[in-house]
C-alpha atoms as a PDB file:
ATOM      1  CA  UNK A   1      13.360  33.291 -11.050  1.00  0.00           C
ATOM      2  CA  UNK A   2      10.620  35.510 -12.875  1.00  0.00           C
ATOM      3  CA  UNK A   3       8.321  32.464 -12.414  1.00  0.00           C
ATOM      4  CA  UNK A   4       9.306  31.954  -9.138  1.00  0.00           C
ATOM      5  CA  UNK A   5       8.489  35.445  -7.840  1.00  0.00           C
ATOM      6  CA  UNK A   6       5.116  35.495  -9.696  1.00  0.00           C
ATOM      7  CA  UNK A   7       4.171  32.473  -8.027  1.00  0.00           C
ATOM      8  CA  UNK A   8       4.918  34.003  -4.700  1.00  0.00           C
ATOM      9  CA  UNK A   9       2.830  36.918  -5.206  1.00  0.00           C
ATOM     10  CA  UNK A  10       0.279  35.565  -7.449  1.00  0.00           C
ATOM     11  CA  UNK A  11      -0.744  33.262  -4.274  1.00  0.00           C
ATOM     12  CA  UNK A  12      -0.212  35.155  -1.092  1.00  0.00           C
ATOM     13  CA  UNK A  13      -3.566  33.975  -0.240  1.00  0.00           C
ATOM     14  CA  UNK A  14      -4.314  33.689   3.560  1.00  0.00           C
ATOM     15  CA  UNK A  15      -3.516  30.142   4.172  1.00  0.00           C
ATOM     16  CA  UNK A  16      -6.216  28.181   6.404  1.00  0.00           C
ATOM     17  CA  UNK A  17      -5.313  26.369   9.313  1.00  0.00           C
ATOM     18  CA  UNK A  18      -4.051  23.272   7.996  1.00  0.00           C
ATOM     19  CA  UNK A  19      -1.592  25.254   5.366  1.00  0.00           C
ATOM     20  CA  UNK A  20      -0.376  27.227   8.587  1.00  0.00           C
ATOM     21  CA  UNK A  21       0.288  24.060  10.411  1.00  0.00           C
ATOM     22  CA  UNK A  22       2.342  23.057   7.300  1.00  0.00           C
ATOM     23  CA  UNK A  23       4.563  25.823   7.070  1.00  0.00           C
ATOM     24  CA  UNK A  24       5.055  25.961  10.450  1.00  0.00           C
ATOM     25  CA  UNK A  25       6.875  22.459  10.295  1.00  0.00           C
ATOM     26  CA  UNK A  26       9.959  24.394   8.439  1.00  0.00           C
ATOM     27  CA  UNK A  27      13.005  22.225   8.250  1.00  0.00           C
ATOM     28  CA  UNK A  28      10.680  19.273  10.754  1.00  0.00           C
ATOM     29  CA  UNK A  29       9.841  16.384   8.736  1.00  0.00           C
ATOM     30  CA  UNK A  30       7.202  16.523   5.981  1.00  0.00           C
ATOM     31  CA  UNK A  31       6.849  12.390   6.409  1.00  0.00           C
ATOM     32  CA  UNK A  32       6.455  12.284  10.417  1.00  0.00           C
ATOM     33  CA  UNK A  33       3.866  15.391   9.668  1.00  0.00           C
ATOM     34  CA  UNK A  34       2.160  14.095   6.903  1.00  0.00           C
ATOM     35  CA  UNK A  35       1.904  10.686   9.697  1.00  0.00           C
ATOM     36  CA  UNK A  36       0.568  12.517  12.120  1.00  0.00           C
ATOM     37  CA  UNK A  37      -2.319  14.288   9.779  1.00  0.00           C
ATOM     38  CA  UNK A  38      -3.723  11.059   8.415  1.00  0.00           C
ATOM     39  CA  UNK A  39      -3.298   8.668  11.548  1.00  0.00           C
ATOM     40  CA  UNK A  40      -3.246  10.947  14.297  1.00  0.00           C
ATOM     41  CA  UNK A  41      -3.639   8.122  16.786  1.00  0.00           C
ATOM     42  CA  UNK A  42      -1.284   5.453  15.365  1.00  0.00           C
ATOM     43  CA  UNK A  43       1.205   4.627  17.194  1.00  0.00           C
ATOM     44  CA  UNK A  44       4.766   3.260  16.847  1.00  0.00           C
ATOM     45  CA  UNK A  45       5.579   5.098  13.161  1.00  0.00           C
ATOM     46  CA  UNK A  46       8.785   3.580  13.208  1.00  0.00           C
ATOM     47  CA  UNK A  47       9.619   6.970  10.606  1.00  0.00           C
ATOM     48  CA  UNK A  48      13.449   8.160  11.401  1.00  0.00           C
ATOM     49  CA  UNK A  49      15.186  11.276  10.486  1.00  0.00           C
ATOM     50  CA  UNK A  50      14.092  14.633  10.365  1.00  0.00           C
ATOM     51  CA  UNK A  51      15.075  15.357   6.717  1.00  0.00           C
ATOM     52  CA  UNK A  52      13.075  17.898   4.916  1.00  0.00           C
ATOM     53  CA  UNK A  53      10.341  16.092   2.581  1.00  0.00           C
ATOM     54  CA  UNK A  54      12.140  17.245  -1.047  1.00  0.00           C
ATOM     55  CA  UNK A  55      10.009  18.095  -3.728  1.00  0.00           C
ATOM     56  CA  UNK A  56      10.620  17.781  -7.117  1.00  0.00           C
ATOM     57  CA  UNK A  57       9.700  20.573  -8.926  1.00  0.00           C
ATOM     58  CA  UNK A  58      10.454  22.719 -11.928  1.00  0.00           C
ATOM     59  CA  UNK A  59      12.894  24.853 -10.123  1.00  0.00           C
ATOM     60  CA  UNK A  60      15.496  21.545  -9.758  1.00  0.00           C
ATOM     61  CA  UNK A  61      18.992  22.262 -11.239  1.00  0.00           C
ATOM     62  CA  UNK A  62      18.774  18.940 -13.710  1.00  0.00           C
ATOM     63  CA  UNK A  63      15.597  19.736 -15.472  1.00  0.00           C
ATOM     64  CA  UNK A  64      15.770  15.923 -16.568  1.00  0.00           C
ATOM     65  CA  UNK A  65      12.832  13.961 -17.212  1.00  0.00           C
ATOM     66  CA  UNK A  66      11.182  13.397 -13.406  1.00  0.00           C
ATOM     67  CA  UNK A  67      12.141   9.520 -11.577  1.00  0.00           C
ATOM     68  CA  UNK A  68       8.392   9.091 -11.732  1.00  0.00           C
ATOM     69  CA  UNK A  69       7.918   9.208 -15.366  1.00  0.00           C
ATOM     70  CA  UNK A  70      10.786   6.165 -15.657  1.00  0.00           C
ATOM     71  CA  UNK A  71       8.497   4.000 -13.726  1.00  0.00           C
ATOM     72  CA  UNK A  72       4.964   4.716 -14.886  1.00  0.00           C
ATOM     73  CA  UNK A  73       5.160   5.470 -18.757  1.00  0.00           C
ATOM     74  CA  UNK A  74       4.955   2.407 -20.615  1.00  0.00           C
ATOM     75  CA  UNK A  75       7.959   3.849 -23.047  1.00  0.00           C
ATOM     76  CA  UNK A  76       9.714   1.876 -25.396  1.00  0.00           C
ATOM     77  CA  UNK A  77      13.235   1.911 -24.281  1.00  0.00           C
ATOM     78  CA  UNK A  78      16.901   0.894 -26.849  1.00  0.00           C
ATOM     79  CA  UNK A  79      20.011  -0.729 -24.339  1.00  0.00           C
ATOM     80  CA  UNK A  80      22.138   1.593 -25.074  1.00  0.00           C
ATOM     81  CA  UNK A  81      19.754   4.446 -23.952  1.00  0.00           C
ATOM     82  CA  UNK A  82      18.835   2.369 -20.293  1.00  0.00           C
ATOM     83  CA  UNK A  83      22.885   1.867 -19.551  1.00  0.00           C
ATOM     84  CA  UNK A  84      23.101   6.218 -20.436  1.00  0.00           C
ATOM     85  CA  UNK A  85      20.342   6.689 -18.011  1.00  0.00           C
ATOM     86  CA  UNK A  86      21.461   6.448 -14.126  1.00  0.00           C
ATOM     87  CA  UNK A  87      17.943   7.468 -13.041  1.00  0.00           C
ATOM     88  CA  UNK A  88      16.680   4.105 -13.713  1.00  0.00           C
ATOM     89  CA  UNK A  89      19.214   2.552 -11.841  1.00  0.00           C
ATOM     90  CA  UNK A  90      16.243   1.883  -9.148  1.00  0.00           C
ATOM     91  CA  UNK A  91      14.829  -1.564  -9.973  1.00  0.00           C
ATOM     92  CA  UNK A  92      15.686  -5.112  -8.702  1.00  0.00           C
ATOM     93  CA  UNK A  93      13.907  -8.175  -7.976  1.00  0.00           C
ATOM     94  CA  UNK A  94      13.268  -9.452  -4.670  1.00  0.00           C
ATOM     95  CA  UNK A  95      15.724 -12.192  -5.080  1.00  0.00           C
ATOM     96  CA  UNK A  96      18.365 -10.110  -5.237  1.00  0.00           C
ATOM     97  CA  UNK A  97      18.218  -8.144  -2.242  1.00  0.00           C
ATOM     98  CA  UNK A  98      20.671  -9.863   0.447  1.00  0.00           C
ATOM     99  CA  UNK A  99      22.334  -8.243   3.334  1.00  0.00           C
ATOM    100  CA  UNK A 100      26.388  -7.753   2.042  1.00  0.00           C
ATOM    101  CA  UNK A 101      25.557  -7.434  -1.204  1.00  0.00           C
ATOM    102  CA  UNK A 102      26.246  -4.418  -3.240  1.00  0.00           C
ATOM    103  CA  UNK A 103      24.050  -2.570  -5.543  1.00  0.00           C
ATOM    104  CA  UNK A 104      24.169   0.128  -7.964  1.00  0.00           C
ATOM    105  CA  UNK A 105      21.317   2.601  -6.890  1.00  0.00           C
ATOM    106  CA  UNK A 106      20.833   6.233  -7.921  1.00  0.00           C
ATOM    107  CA  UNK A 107      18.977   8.760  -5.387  1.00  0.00           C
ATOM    108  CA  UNK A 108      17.745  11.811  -6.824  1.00  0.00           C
ATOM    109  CA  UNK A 109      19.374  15.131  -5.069  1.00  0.00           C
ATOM    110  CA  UNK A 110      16.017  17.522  -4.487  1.00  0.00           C
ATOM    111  CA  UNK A 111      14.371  20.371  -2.534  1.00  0.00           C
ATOM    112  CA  UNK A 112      11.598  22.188  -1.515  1.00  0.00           C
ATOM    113  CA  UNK A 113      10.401  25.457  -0.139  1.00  0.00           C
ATOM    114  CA  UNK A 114       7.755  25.893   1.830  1.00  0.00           C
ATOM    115  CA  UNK A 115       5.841  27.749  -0.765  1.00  0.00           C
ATOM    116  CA  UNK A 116       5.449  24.956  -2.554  1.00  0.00           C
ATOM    117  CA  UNK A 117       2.987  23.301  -0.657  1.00  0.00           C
ATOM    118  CA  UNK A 118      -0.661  25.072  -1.628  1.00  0.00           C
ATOM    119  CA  UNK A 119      -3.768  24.315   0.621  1.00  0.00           C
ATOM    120  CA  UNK A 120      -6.878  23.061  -0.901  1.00  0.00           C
ATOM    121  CA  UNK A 121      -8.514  26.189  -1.054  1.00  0.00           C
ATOM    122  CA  UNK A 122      -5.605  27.990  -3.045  1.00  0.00           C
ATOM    123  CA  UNK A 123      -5.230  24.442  -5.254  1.00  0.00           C
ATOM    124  CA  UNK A 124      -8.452  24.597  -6.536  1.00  0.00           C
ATOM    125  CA  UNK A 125      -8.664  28.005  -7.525  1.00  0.00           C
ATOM    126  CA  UNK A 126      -5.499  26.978  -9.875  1.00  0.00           C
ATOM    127  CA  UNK A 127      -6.714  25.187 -13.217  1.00  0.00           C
ATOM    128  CA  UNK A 128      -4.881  22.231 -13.859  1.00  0.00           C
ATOM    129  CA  UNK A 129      -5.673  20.597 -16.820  1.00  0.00           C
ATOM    130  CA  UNK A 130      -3.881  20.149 -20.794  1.00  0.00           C
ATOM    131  CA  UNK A 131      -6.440  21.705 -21.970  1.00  0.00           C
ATOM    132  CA  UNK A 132      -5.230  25.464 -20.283  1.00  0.00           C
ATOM    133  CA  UNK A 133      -1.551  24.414 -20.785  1.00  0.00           C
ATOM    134  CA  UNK A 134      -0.610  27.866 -22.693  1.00  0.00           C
ATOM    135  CA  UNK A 135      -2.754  30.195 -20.348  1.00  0.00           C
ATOM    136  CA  UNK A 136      -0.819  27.967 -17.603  1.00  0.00           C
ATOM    137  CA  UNK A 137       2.690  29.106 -18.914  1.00  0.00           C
ATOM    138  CA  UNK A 138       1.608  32.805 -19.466  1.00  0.00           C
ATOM    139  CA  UNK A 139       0.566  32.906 -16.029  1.00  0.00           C
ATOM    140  CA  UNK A 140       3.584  31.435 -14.417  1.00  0.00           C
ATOM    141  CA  UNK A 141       5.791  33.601 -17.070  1.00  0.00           C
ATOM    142  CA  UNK A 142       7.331  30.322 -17.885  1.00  0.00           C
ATOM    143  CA  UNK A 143       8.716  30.296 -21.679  1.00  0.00           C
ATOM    144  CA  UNK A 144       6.966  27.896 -24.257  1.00  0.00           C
ATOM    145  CA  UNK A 145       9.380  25.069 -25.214  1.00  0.00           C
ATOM    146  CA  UNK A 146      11.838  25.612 -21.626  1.00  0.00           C
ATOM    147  CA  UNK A 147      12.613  22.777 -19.903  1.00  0.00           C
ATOM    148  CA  UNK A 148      10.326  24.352 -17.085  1.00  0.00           C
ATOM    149  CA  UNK A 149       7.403  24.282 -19.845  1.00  0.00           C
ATOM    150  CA  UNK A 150       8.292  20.715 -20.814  1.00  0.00           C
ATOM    151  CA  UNK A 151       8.274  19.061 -17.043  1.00  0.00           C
ATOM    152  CA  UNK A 152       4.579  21.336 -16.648  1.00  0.00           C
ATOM    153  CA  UNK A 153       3.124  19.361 -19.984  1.00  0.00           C
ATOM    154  CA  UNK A 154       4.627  16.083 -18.994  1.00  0.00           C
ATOM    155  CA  UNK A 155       3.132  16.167 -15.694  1.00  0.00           C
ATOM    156  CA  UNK A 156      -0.441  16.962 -17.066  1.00  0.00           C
ATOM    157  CA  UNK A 157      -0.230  14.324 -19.987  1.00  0.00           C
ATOM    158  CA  UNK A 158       0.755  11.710 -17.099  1.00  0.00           C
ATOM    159  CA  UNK A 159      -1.879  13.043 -14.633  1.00  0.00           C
ATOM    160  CA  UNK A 160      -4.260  12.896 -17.486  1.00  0.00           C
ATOM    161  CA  UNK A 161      -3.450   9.352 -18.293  1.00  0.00           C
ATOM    162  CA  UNK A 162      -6.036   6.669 -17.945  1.00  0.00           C
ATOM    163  CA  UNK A 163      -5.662   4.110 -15.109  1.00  0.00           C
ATOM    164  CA  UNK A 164      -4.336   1.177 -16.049  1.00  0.00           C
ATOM    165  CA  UNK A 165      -6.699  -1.923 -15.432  1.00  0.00           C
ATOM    166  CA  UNK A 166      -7.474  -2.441 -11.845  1.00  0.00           C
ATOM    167  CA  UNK A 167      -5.533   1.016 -10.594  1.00  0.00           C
ATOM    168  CA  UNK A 168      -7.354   3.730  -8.574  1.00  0.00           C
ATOM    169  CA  UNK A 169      -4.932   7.234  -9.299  1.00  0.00           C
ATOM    170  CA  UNK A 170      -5.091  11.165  -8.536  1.00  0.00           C
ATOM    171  CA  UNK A 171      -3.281  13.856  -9.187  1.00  0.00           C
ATOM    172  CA  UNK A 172      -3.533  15.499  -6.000  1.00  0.00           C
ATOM    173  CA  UNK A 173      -2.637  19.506  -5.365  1.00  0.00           C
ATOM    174  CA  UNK A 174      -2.832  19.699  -1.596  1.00  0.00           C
ATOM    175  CA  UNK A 175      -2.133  17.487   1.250  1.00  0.00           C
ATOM    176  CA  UNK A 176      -5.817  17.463   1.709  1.00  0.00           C
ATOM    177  CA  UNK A 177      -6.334  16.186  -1.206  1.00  0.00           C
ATOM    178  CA  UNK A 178      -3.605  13.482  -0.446  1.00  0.00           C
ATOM    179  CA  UNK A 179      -5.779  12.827   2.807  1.00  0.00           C
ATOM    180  CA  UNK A 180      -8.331  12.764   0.965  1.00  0.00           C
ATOM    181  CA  UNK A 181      -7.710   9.800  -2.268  1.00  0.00           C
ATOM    182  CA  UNK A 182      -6.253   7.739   1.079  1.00  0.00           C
ATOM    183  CA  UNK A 183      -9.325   7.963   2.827  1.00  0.00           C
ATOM    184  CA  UNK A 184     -11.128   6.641  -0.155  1.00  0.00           C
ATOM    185  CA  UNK A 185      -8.614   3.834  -0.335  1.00  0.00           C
ATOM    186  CA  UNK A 186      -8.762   2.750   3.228  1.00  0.00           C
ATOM    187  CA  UNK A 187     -11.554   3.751   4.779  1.00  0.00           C
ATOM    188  CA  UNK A 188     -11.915   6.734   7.080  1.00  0.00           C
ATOM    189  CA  UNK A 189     -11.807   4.483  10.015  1.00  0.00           C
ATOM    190  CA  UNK A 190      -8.377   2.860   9.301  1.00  0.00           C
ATOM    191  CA  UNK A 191      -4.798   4.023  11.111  1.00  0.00           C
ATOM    192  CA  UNK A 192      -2.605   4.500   8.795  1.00  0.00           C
ATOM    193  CA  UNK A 193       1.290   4.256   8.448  1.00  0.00           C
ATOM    194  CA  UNK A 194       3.809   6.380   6.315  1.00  0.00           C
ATOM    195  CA  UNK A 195       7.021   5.114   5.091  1.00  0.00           C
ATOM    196  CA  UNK A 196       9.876   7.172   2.589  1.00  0.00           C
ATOM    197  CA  UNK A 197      13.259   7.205   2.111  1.00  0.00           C
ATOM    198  CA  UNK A 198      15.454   9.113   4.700  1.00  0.00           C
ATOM    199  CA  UNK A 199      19.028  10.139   4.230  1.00  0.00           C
ATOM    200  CA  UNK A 200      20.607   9.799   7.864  1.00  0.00           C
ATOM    201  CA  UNK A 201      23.992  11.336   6.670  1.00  0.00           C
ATOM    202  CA  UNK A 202      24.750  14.651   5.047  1.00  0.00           C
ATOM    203  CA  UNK A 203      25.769  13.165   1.807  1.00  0.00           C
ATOM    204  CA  UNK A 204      25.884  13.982  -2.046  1.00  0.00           C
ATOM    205  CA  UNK A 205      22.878  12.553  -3.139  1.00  0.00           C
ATOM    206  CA  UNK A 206      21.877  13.146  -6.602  1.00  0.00           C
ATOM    207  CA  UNK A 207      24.931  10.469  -7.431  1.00  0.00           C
ATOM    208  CA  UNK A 208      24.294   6.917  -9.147  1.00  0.00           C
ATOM    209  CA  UNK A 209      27.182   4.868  -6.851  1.00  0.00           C
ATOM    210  CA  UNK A 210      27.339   1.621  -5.037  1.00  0.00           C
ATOM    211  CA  UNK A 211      25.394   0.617  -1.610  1.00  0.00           C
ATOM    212  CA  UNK A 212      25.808  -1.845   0.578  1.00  0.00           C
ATOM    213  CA  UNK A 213      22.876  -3.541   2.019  1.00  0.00           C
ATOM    214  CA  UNK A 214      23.391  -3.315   5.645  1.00  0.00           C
ATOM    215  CA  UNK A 215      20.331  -4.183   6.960  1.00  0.00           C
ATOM    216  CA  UNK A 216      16.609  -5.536   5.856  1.00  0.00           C
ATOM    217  CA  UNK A 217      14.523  -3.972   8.766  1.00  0.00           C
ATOM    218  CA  UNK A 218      11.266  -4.379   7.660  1.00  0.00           C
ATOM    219  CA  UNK A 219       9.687  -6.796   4.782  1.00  0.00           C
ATOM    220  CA  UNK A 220       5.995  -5.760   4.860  1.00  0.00           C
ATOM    221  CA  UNK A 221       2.772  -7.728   2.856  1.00  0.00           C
ATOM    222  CA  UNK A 222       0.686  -5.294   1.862  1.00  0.00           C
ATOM    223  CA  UNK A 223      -1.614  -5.998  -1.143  1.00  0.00           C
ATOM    224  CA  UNK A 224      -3.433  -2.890  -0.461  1.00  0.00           C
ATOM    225  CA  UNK A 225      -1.167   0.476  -0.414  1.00  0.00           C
ATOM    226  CA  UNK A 226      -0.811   4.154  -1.671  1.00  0.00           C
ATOM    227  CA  UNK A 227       1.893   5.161  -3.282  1.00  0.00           C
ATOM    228  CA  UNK A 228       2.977   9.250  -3.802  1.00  0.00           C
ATOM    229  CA  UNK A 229       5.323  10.669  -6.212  1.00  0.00           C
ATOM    230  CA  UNK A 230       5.768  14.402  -6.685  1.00  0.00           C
ATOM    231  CA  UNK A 231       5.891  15.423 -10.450  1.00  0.00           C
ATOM    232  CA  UNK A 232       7.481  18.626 -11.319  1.00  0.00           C
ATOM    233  CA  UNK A 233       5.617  21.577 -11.432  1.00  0.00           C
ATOM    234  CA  UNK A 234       5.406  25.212  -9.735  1.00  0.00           C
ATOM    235  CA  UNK A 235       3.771  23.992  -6.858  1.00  0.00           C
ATOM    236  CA  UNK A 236       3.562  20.799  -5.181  1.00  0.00           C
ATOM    237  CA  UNK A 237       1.729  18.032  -6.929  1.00  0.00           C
ATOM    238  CA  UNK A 238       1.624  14.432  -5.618  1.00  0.00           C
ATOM    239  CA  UNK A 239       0.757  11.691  -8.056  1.00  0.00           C
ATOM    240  CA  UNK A 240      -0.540   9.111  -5.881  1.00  0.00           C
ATOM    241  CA  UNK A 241      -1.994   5.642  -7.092  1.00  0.00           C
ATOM    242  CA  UNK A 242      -3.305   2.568  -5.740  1.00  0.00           C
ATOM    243  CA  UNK A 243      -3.790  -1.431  -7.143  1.00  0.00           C
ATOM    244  CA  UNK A 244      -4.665  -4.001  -5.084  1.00  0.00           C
ATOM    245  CA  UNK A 245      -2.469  -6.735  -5.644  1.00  0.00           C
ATOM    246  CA  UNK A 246       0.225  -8.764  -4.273  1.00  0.00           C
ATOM    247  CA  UNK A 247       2.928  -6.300  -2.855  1.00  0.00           C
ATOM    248  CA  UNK A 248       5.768  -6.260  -0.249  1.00  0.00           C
ATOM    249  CA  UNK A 249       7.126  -2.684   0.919  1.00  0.00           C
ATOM    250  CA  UNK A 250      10.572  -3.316   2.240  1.00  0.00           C
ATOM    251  CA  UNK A 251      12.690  -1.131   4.405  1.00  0.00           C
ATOM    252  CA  UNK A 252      16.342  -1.710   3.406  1.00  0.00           C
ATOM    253  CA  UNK A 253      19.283   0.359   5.364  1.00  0.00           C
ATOM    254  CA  UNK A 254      22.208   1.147   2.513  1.00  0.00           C
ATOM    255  CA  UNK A 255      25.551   2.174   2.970  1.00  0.00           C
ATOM    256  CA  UNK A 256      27.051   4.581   0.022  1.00  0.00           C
ATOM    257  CA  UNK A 257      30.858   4.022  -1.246  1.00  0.00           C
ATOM    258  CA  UNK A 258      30.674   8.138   0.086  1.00  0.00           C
ATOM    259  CA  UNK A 259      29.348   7.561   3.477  1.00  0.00           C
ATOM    260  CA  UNK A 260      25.656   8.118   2.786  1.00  0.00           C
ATOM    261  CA  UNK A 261      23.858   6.003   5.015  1.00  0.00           C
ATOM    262  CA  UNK A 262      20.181   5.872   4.089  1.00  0.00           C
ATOM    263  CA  UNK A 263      16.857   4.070   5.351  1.00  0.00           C
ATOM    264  CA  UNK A 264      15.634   3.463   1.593  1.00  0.00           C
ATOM    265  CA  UNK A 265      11.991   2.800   0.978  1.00  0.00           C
ATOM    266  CA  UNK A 266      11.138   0.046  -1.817  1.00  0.00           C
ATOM    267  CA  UNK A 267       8.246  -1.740  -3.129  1.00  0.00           C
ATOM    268  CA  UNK A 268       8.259  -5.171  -4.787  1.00  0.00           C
ATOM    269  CA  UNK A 269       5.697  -5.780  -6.891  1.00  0.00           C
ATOM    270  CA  UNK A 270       5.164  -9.709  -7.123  1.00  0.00           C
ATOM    271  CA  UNK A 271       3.061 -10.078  -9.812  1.00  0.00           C
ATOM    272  CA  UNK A 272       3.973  -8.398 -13.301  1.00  0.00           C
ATOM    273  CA  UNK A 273       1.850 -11.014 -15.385  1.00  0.00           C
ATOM    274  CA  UNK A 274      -0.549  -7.512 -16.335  1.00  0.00           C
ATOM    275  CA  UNK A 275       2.347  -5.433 -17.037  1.00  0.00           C
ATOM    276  CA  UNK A 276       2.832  -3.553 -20.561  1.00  0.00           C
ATOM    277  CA  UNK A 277       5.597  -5.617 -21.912  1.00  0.00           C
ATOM    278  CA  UNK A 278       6.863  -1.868 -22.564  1.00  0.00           C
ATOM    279  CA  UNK A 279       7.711  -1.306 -18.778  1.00  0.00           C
ATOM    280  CA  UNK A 280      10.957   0.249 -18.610  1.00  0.00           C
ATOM    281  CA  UNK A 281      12.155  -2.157 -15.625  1.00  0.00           C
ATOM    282  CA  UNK A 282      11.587  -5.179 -18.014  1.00  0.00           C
ATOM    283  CA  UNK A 283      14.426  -4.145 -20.275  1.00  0.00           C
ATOM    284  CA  UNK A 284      16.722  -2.868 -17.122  1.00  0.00           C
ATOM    285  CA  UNK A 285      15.657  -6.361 -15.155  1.00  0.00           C
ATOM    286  CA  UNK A 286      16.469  -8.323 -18.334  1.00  0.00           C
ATOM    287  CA  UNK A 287      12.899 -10.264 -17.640  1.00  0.00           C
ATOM    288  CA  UNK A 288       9.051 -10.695 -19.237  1.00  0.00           C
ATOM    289  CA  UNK A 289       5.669  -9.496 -17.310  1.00  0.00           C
ATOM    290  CA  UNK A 290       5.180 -12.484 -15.259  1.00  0.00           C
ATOM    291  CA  UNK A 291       8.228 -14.404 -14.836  1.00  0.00           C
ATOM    292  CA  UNK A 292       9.930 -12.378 -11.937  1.00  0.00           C
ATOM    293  CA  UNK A 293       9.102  -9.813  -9.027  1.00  0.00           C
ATOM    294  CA  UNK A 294       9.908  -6.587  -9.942  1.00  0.00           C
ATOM    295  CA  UNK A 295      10.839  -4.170  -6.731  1.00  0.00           C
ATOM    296  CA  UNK A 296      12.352  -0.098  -6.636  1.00  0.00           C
ATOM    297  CA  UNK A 297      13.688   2.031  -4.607  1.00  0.00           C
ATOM    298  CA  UNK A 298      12.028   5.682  -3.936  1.00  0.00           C
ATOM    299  CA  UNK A 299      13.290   8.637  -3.521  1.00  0.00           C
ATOM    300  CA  UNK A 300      13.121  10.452  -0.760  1.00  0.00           C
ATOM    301  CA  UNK A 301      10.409  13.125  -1.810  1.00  0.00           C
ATOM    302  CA  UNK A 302       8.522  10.061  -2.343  1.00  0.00           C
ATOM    303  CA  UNK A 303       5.969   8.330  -0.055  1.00  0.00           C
ATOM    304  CA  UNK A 304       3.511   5.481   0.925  1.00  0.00           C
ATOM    305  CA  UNK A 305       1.064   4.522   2.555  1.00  0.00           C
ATOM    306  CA  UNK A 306      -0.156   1.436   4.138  1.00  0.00           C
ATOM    307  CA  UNK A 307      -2.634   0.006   6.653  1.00  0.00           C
ATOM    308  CA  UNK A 308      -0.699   0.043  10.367  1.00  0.00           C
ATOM    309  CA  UNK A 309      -2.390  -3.419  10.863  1.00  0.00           C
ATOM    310  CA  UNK A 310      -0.018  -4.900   8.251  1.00  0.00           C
ATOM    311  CA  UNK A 311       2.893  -4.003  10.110  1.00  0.00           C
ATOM    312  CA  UNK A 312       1.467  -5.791  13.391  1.00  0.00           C
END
């Protein structure tokens, strides 16, 4: 809380107009908004739900290591510590995914206020960097060694992190700077579409349980695509990375064995042949880099991006 109500004072900076137009969403959706801002003339999002964009920050209850670094880490990982671990209950291969069939998913449970979301020019007045990490936790008032100071220095080691071969990433503080790495990615010029995970029933997410695949609405190629993660931290940061290669983004609707009924978001990834043989989903999958697809679900404070021309 003592964090919390530093961060609120220390920036009470006067927001510019595209922070006002932000907060002025409220409980709207962050994903139809975040649409609108970088395709403003696409048409035919095909985005339901009105479920507030959750971020994942420092404040959450769990304080366990963040979805994102299961995925991206190249960690060595024991059996018995994957079956402990319902977070990582995520992956599948493409194979697998068949309309009836049940599967064992977990969906993180988090939140956001709208505090969380800095503009550009407040972002960039903020260091953010290793190399500051104990002037970071003095100014937050966030104790050395707390879980809160733990989730800070994981999220600057990853953000800090080398692309692998053939990846374009940022660590991006603002929406504008989201804009911004997309544009790069793209090209100014192209509409883009933006696709998450929505919950469309009040539910107890936060649960690893059984869904039913109901429905496979969309199966999307898209070699070229953006993918956003929020790490925890005070404030809003979005790690967002790109790799050409050969992808499929796949829209699955899931039924929960407690009535959550959810549009879920995946990517399958159909090439793994340049994979660390480290990858976590390797050892969940039971397969080698190469031999299989390897797909996951995201969460719903999760996002991507793609070219609306794919989806034509």
């Amino acid at each position: 809380m003592k964090a919390k109500q530093k961060h609120e004072i220390g920036y009470s900076i006067e927001a510019n107009t595209f922070t006002k137009q932000v907060m002025a969403f409220g409980f709207a959706s962050w994903v139809i908004f975040l649409h609108l801002f970088l395709a403003p003339d696409a048409k035919g999002d095909g985005v339901r739900g009105a479920n507030v964009l959750r971020l994942n920050t420092v404040d959450d209850d769990t304080h366990e290591l963040h979805h994102h670094d299961h995925m991206h880490q190249d960690h060595g990982h024991h059996s018995s510590s994957i079956q402990k671990d319902p977070q990582l209950m995520v992956f599948f291969m493409i194979n697998d995914l068949k309309v009836g069939k049940m599967m064992p998913i977990y969906f993180p449970n988090r939140h956001v206020t709208p505090y969380h979301i800095l503009s550009k020019h407040e972002a960039d007045k903020i260091p953010f960097s290793l190399a500051v990490f104990p002037n970071l936790l003095d100014w937050f008032s966030i104790s050395p060694g707390s879980p809160q100071a733990i989730a800070m220095e994981n999220t600057l080691k990853e953000c800090e992190v080398k692309p692998i071969k053939g990846e374009t990433k940022l660590c991006a503080t603002s929406l504008e700077s989201v804009y911004e790495f997309t544009s790069e990615i793209f090209g100014s010029d192209t509409q883009i579409k933006t696709l998450t995970t929505t919950h469309l029933k009040k539910s107890t997410v936060g649960l690893l349980q059984n869904y039913k695949v109901l429905e496979i609405s969309q199966n999307i190629p898209s070699p070229k695509l953006v993918a956003c993660h929020t790490m925890p931290y005070p404030y809003a940061v979005f790690y967002c990375h790109s790799q050409e290669s050969e992808n499929k983004v796949i829209m699955v609707s899931l039924e929960g064995e407690d009535g959550d009924l959810v549009e879920a978001l995946s990517v399958c990834h159909m090439d793994t042949s340049q994979w660390s043989r480290n990858h976590v989903s390797f050892s969940v999958l039971g397969v080698e880099p190469g031999t299989s697809s390897v797909c996951h679900f995201f969460p719903s404070d999760n996002f991507v991006f793609i070219p609306l021309s794919a989806t034509m």
